[in-house]
N, C-alpha and C. Protein backbone atom coordinates (compact mmCIF):
# COMPACT_ATOMS: atom_id res chain seq x y z
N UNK A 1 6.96 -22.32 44.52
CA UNK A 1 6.74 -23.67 45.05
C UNK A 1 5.92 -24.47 44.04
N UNK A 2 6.40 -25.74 43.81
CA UNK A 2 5.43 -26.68 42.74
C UNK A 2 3.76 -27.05 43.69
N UNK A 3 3.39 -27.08 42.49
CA UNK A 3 1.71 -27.95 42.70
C UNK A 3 2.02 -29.22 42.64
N UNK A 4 1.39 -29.68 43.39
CA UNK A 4 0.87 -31.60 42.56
C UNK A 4 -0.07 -32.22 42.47
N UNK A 5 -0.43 -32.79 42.24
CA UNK A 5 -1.53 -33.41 41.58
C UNK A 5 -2.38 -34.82 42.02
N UNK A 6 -3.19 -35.06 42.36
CA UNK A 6 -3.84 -36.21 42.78
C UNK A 6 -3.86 -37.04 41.64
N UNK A 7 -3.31 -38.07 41.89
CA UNK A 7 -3.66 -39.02 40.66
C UNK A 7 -5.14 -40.10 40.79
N UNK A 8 -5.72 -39.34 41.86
CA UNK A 8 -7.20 -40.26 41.66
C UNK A 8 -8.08 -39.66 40.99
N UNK A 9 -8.16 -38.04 41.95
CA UNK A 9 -9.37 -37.29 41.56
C UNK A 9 -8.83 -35.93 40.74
N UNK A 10 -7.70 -36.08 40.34
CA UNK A 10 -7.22 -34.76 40.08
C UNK A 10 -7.26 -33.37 40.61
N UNK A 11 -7.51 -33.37 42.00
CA UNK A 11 -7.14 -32.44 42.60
C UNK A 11 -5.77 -31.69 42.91
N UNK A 12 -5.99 -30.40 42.65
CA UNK A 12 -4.22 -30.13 42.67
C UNK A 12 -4.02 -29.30 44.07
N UNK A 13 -2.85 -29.42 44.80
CA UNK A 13 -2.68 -29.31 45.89
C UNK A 13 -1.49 -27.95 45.99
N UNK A 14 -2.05 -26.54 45.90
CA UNK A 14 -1.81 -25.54 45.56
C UNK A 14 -1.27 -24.81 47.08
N UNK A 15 0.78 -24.82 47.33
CA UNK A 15 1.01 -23.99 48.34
C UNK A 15 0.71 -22.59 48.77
N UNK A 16 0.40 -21.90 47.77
CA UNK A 16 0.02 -20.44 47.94
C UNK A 16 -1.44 -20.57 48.76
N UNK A 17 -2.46 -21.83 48.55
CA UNK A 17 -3.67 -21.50 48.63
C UNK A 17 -3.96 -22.40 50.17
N UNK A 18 -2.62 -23.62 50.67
CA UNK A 18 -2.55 -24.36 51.53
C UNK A 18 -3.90 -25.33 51.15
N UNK A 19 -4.34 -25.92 52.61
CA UNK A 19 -5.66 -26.85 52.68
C UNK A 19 -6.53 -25.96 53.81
N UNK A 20 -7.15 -25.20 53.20
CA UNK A 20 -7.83 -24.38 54.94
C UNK A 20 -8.63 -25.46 55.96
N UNK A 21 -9.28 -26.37 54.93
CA UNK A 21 -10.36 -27.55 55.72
C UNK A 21 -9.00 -28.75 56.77
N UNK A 22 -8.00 -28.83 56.39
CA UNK A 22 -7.13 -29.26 57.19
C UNK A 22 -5.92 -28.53 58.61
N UNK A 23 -6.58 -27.08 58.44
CA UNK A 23 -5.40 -26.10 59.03
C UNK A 23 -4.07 -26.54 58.65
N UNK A 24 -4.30 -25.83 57.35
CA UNK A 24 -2.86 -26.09 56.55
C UNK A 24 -2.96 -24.46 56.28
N UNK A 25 -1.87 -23.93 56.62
CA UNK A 25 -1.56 -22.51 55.87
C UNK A 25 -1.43 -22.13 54.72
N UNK A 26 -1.79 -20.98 54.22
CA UNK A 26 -1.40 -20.33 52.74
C UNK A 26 0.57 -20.31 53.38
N UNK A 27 0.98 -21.14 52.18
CA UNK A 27 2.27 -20.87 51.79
C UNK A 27 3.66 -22.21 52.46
N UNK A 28 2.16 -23.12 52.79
CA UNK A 28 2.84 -24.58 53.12
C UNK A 28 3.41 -24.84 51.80
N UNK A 29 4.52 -25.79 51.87
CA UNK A 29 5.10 -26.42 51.02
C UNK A 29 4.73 -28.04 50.92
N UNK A 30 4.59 -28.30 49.91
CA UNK A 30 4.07 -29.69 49.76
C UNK A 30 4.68 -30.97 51.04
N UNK A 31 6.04 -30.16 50.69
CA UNK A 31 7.03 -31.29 51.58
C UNK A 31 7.14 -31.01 53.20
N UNK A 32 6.27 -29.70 53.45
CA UNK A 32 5.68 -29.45 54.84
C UNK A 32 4.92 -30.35 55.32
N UNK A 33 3.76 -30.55 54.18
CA UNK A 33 2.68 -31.27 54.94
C UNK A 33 2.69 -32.41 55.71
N UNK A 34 1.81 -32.72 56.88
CA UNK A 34 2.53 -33.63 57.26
C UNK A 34 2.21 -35.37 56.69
N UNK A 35 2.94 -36.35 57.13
CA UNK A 35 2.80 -37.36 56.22
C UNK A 35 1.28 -38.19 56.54
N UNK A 36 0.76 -37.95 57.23
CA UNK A 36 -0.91 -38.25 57.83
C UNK A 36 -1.44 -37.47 56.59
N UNK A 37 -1.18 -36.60 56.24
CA UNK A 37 -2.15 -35.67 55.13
C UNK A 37 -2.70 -36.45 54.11
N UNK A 38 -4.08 -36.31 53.71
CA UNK A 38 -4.63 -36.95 52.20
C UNK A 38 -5.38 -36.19 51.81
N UNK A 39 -5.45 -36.14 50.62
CA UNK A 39 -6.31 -35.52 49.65
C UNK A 39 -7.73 -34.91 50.02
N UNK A 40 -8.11 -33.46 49.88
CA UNK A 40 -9.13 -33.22 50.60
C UNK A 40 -10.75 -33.79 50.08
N UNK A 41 -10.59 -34.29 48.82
CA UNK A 41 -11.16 -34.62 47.98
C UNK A 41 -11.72 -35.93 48.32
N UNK A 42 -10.92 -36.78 47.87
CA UNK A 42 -11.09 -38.47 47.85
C UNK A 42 -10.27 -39.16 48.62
N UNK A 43 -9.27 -38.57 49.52
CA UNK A 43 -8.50 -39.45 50.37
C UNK A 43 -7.44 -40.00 50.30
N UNK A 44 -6.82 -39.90 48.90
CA UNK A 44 -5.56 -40.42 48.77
C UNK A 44 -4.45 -39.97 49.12
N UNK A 45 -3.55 -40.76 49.49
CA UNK A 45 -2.34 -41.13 50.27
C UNK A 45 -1.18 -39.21 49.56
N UNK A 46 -0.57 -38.99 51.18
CA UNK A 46 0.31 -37.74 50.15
C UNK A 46 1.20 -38.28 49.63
N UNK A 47 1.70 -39.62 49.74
CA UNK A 47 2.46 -40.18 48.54
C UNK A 47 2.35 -40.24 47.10
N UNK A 48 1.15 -40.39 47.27
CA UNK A 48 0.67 -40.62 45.54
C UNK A 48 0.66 -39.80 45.07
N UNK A 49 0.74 -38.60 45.42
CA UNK A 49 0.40 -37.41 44.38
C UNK A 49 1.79 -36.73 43.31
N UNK A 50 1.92 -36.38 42.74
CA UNK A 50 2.86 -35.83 41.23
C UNK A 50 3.09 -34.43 41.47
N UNK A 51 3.93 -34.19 41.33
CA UNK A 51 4.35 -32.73 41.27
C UNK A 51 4.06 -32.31 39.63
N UNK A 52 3.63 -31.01 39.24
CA UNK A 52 3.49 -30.75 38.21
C UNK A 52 4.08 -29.23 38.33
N UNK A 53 4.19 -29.07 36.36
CA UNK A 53 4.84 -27.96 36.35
C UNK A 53 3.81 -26.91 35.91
């Protein structure tokens, strides 16, 4: 599964590791999450973020 990337704070948003502070599971997929989700960091939108390789 890809990572992606916050383009504010550079936080990367890792499926193996999920969001535990959101009850997000180890082994969500980015395109699981739901569209309310933001960055655990700084808040930004799950739109904004980049898939990286």
């Amino acid at each position: 599964m890809k990572k992606y990337k916050c383009p504010t704070c550079d936080y990367i948003y890792d499926p193996a590791l999920g969001d535990p502070e959101a009850d997000i599971a180890p082994g969500t997929a980015f395109e699981d999450l739901p569209e309310e989700w933001t960055c655990p960091d700084c808040g930004e939108a799950k739109e904004e973020f980049e898939a990286i390789e």
